[in-house]
N, C-alpha and C. Protein backbone atom coordinates (compact mmCIF):
# COMPACT_ATOMS: atom_id res chain seq x y z
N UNK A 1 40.16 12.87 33.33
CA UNK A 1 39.28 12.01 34.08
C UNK A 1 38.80 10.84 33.23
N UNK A 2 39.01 10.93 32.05
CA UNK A 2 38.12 10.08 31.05
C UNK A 2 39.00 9.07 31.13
N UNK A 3 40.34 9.58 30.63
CA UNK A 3 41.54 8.09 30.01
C UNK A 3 41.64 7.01 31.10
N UNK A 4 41.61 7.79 32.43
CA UNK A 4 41.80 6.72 33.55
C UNK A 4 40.48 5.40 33.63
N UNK A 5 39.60 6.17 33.26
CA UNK A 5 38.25 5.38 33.48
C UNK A 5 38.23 4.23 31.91
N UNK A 6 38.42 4.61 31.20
CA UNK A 6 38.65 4.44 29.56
C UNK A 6 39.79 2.71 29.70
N UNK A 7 40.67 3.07 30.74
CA UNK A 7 41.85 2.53 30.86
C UNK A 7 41.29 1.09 31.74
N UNK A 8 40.55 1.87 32.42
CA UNK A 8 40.44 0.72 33.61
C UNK A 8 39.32 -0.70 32.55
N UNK A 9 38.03 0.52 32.13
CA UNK A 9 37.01 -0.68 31.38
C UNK A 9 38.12 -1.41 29.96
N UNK A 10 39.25 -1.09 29.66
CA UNK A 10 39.79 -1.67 28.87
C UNK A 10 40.59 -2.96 29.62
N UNK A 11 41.36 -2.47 31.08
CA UNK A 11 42.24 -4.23 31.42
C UNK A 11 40.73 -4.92 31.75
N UNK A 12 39.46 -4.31 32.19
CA UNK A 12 38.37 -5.27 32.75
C UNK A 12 38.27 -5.97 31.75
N UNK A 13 38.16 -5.68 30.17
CA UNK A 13 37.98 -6.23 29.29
C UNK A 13 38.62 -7.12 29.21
N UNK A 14 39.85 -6.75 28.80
CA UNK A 14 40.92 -8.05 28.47
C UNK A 14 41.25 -9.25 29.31
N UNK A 15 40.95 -9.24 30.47
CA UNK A 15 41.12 -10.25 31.17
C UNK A 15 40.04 -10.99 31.62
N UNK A 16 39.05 -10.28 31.20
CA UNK A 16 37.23 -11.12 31.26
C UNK A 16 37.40 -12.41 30.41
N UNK A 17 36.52 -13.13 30.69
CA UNK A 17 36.34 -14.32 30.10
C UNK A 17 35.54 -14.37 28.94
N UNK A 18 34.64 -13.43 29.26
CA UNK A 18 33.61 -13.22 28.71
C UNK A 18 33.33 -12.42 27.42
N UNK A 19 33.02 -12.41 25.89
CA UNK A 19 33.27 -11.39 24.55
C UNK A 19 32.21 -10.29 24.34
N UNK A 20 32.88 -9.74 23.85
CA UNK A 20 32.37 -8.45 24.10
C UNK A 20 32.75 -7.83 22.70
N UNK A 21 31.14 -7.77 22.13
CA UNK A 21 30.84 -6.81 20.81
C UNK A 21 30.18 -5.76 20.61
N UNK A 22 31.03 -4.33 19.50
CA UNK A 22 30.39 -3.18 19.64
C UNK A 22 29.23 -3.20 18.31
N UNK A 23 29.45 -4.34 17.32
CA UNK A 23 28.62 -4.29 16.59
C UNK A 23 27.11 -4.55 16.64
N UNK A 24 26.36 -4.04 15.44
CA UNK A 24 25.00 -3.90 15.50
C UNK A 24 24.62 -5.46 15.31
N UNK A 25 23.32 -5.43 15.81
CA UNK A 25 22.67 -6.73 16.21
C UNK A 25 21.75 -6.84 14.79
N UNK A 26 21.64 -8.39 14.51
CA UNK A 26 21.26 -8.56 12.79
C UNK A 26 19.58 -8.33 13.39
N UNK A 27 18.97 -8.41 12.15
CA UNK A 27 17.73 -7.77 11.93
C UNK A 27 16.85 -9.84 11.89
N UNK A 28 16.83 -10.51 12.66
CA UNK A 28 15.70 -11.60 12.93
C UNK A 28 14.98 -11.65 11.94
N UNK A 29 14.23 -12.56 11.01
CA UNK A 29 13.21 -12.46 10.16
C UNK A 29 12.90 -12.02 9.06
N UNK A 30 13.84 -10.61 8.77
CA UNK A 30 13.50 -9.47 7.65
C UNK A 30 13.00 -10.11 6.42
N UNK A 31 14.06 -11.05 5.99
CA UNK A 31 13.29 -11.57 4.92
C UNK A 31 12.48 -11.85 4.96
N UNK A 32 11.82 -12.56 5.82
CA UNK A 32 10.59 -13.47 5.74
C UNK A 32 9.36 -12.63 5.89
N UNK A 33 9.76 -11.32 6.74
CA UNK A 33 8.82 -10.28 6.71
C UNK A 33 8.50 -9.64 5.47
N UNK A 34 9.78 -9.42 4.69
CA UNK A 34 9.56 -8.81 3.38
C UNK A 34 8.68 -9.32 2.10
N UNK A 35 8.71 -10.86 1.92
CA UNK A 35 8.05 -11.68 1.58
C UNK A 35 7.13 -11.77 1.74
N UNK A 36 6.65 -11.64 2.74
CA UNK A 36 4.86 -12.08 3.18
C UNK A 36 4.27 -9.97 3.33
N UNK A 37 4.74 -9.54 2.68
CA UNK A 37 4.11 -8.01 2.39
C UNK A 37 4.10 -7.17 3.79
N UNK A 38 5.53 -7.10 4.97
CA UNK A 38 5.23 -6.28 5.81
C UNK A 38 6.36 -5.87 6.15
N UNK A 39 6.84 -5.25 7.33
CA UNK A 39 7.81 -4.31 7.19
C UNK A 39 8.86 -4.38 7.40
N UNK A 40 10.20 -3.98 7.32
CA UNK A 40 11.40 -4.52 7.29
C UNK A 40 11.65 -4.99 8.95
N UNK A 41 11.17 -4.48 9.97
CA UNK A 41 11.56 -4.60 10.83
C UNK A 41 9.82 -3.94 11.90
N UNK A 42 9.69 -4.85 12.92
CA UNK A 42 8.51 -4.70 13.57
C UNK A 42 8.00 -3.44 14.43
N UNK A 43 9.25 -2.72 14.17
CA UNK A 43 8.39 -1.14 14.53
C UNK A 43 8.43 0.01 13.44
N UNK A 44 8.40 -0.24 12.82
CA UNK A 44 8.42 0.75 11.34
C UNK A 44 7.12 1.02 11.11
N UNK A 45 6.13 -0.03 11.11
CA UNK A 45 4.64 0.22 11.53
C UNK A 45 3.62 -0.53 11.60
N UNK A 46 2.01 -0.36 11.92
CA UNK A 46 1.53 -1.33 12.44
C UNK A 46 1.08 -0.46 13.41
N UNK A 47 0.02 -1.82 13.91
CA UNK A 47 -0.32 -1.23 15.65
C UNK A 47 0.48 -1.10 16.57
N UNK A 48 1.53 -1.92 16.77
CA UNK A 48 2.29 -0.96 17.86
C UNK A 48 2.88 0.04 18.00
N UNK A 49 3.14 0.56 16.32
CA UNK A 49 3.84 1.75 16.44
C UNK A 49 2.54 2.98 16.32
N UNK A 50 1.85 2.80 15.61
CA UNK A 50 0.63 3.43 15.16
C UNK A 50 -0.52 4.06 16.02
N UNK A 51 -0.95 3.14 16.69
CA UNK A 51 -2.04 3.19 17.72
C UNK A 51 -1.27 3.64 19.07
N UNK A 52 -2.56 4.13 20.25
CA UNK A 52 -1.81 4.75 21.51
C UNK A 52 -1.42 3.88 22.42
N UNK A 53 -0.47 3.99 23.17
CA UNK A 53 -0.29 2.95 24.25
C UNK A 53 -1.27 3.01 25.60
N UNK A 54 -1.85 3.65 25.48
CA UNK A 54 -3.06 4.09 26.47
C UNK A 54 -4.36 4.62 26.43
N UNK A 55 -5.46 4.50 26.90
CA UNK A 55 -6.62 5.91 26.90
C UNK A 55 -6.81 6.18 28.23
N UNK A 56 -7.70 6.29 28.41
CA UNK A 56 -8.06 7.42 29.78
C UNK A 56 -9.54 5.81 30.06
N UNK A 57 -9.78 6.06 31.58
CA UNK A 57 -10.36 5.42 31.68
C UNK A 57 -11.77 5.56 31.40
N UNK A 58 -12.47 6.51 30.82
CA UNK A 58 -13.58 6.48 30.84
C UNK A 58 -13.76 6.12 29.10
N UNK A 59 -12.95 6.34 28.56
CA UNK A 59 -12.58 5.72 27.09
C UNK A 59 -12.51 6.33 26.33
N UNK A 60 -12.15 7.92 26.45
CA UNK A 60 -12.01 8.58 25.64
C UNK A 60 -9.99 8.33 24.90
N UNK A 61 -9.83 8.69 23.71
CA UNK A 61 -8.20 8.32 23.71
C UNK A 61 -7.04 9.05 23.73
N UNK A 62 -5.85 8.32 23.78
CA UNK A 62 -4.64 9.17 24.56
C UNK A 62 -4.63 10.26 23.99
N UNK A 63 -3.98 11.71 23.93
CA UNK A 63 -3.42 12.20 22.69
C UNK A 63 -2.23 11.38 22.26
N UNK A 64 -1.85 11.87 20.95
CA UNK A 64 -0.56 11.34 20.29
C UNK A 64 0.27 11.73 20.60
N UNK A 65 1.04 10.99 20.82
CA UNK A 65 2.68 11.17 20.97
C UNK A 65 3.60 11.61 19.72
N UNK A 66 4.69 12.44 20.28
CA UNK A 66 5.26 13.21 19.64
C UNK A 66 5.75 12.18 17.98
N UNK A 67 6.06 10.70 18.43
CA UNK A 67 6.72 9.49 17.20
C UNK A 67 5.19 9.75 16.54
N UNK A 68 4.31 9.38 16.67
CA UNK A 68 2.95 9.39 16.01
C UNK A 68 2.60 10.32 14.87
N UNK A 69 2.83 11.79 15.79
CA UNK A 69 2.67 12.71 15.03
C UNK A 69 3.68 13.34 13.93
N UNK A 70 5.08 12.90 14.26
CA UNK A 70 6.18 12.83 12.94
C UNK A 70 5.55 11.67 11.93
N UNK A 71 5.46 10.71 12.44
CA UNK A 71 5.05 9.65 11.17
C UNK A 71 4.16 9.65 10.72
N UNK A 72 2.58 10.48 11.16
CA UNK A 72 2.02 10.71 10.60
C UNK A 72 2.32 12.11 9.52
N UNK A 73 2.88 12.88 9.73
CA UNK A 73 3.60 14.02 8.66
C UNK A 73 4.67 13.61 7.78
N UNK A 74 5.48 12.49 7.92
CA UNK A 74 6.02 12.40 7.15
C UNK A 74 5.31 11.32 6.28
N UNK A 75 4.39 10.54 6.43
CA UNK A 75 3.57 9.89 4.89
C UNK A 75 2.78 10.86 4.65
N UNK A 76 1.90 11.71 5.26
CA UNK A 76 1.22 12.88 4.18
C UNK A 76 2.27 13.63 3.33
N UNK A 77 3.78 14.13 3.67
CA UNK A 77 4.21 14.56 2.98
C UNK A 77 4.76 13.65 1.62
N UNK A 78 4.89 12.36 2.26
CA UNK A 78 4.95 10.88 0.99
C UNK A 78 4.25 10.65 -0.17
N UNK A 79 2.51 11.07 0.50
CA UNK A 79 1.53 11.10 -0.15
C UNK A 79 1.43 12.43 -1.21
N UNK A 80 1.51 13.66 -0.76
CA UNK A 80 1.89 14.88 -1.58
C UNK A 80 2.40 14.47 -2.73
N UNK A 81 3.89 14.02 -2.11
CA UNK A 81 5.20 14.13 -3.28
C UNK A 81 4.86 12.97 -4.05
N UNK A 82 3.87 11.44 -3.89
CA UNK A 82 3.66 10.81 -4.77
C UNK A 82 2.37 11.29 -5.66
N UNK A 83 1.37 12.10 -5.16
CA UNK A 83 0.23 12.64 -6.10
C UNK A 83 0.61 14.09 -7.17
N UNK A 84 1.98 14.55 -6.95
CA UNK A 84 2.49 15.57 -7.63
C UNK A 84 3.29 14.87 -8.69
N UNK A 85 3.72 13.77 -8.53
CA UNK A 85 4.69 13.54 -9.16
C UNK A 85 4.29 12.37 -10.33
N UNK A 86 2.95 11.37 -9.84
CA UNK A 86 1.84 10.91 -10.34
C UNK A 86 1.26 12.62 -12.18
N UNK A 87 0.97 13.45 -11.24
CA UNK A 87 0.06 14.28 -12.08
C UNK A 87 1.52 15.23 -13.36
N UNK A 88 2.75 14.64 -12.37
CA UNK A 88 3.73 15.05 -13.77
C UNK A 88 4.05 14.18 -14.99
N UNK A 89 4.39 12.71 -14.27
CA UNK A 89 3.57 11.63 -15.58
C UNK A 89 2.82 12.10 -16.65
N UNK A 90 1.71 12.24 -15.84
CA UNK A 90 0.55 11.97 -16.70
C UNK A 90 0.56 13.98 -17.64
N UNK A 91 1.15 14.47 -17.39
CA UNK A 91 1.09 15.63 -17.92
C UNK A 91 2.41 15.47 -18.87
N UNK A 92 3.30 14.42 -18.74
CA UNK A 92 4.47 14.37 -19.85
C UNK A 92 3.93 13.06 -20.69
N UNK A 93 2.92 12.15 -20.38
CA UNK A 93 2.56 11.59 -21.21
C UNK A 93 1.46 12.10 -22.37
N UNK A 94 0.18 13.47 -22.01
CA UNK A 94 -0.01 13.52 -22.52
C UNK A 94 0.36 14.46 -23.16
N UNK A 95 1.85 15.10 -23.16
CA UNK A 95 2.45 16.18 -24.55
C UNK A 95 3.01 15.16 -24.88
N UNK A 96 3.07 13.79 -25.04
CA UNK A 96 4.19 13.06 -25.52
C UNK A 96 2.91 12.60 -26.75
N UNK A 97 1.44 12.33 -26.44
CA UNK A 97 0.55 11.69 -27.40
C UNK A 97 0.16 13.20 -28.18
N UNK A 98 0.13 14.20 -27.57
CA UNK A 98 0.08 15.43 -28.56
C UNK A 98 1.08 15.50 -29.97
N UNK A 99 2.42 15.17 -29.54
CA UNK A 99 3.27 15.47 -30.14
C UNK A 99 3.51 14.32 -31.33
N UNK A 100 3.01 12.92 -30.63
CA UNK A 100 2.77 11.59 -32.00
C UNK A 100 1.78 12.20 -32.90
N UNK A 101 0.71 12.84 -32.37
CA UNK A 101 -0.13 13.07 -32.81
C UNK A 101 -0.01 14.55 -34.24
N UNK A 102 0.95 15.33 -33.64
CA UNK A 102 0.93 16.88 -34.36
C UNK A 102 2.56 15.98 -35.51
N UNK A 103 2.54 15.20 -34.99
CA UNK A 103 4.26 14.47 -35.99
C UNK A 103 3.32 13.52 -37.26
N UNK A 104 2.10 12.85 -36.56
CA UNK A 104 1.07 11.88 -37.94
C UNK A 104 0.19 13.16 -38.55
N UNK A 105 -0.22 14.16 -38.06
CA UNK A 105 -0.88 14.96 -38.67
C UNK A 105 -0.14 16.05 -39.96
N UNK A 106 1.37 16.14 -39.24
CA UNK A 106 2.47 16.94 -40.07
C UNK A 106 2.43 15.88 -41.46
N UNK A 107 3.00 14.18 -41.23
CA UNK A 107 2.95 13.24 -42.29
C UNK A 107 2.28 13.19 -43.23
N UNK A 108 1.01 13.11 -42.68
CA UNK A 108 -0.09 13.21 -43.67
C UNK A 108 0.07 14.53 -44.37
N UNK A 109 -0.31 15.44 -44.14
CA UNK A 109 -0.12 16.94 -44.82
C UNK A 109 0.86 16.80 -45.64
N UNK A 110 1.72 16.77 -45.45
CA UNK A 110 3.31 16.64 -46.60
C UNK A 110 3.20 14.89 -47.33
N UNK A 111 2.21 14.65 -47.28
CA UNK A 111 1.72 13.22 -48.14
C UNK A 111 0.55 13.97 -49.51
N UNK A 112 -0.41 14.74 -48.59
CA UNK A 112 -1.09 15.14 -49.61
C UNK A 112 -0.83 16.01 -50.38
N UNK A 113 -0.11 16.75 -50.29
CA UNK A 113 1.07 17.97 -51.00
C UNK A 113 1.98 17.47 -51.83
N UNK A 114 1.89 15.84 -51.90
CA UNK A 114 2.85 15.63 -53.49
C UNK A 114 2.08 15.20 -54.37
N UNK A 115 2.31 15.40 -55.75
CA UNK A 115 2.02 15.47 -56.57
C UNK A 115 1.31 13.84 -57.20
N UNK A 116 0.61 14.06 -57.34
CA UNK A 116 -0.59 12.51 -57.37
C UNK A 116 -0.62 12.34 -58.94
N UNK A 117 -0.22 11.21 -59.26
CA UNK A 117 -0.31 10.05 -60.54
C UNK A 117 -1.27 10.66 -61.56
N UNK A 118 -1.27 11.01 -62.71
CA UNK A 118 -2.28 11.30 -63.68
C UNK A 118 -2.60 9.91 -65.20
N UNK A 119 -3.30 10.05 -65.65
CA UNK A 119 -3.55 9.46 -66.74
C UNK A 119 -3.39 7.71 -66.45
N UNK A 120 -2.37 7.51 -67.43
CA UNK A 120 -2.64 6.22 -67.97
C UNK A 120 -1.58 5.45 -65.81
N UNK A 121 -0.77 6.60 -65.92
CA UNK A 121 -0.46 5.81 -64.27
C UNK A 121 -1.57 5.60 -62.87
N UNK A 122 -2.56 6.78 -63.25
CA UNK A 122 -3.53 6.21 -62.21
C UNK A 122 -4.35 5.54 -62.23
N UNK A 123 -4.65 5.02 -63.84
CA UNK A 123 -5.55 4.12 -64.07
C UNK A 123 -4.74 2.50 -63.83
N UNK A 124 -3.37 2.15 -63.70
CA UNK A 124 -2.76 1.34 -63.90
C UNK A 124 -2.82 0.86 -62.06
N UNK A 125 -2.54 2.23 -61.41
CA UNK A 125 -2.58 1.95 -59.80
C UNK A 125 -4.22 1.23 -59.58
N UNK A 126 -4.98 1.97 -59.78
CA UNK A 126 -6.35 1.46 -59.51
C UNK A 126 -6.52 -0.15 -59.67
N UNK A 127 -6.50 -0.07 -60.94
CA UNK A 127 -6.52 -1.77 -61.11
C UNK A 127 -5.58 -2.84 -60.68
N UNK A 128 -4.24 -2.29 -59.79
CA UNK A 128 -3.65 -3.28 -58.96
C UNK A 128 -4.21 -3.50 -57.55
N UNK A 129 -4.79 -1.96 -57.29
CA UNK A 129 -5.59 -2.85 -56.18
C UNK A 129 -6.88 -3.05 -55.92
């Protein structure tokens, strides 16, 4: 049943005057959106995607719609994975200042453990500086 139908919108095609594309339609603006700090494309978010398309007339508001309530779960889960991943930073930066720190404290120690200038050489150091 398909090929016949398949067959037919194909001679309609070819003998139309008219062109006919299956490709995607370009994105209007993006740059200029991207530039001025907003979103790649005008429903990604914002008030129209964000806010309800309705309330009730006495003014209480819509519930949310099912798009609402995914996009609102998927930036709390955004938010999660950037405050976990924030507090792993900062937990590899500070074994990283522990470890400058236990590497200048090792230095020093194996500085004061050699054997220090006596007599006529430490009197000679002194007075150079």
């Amino acid at each position: 049943m398909a090929a016949p139908v398949r067959t037919l919108c194909c001679s309609v095609l070819r003998f139309s005057s008219r062109q006919f594309s299956t490709t995607c339609g370009v994105q209007g603006g993006k740059k200029w959106r991207q530039e001025h700090g907003l979103a790649r494309s005008g429903t990604e978010y914002g008030p129209l995607t964000d806010l309800p398309d309705w309330s009730y007339a006495d003014g209480r508001p819509a519930p949310p719609l099912k798009g609402q309530i995914r996009r609102k779960q998927e930036r709390e889960a955004i938010a999660r994975r950037i405050v976990m991943l924030n507090s792993e930073v900062d937990k590899g930066m500070e074994m990283w200042r522990e470890r400058q720190e236990e590497a200048r404290r090792t230095e020093e120690h194996e500085k004061s453990l050699l054997l220090k200038p006596k007599g006529r050489l430490l009197m000679d150091k002194k007075s150079q500086s």
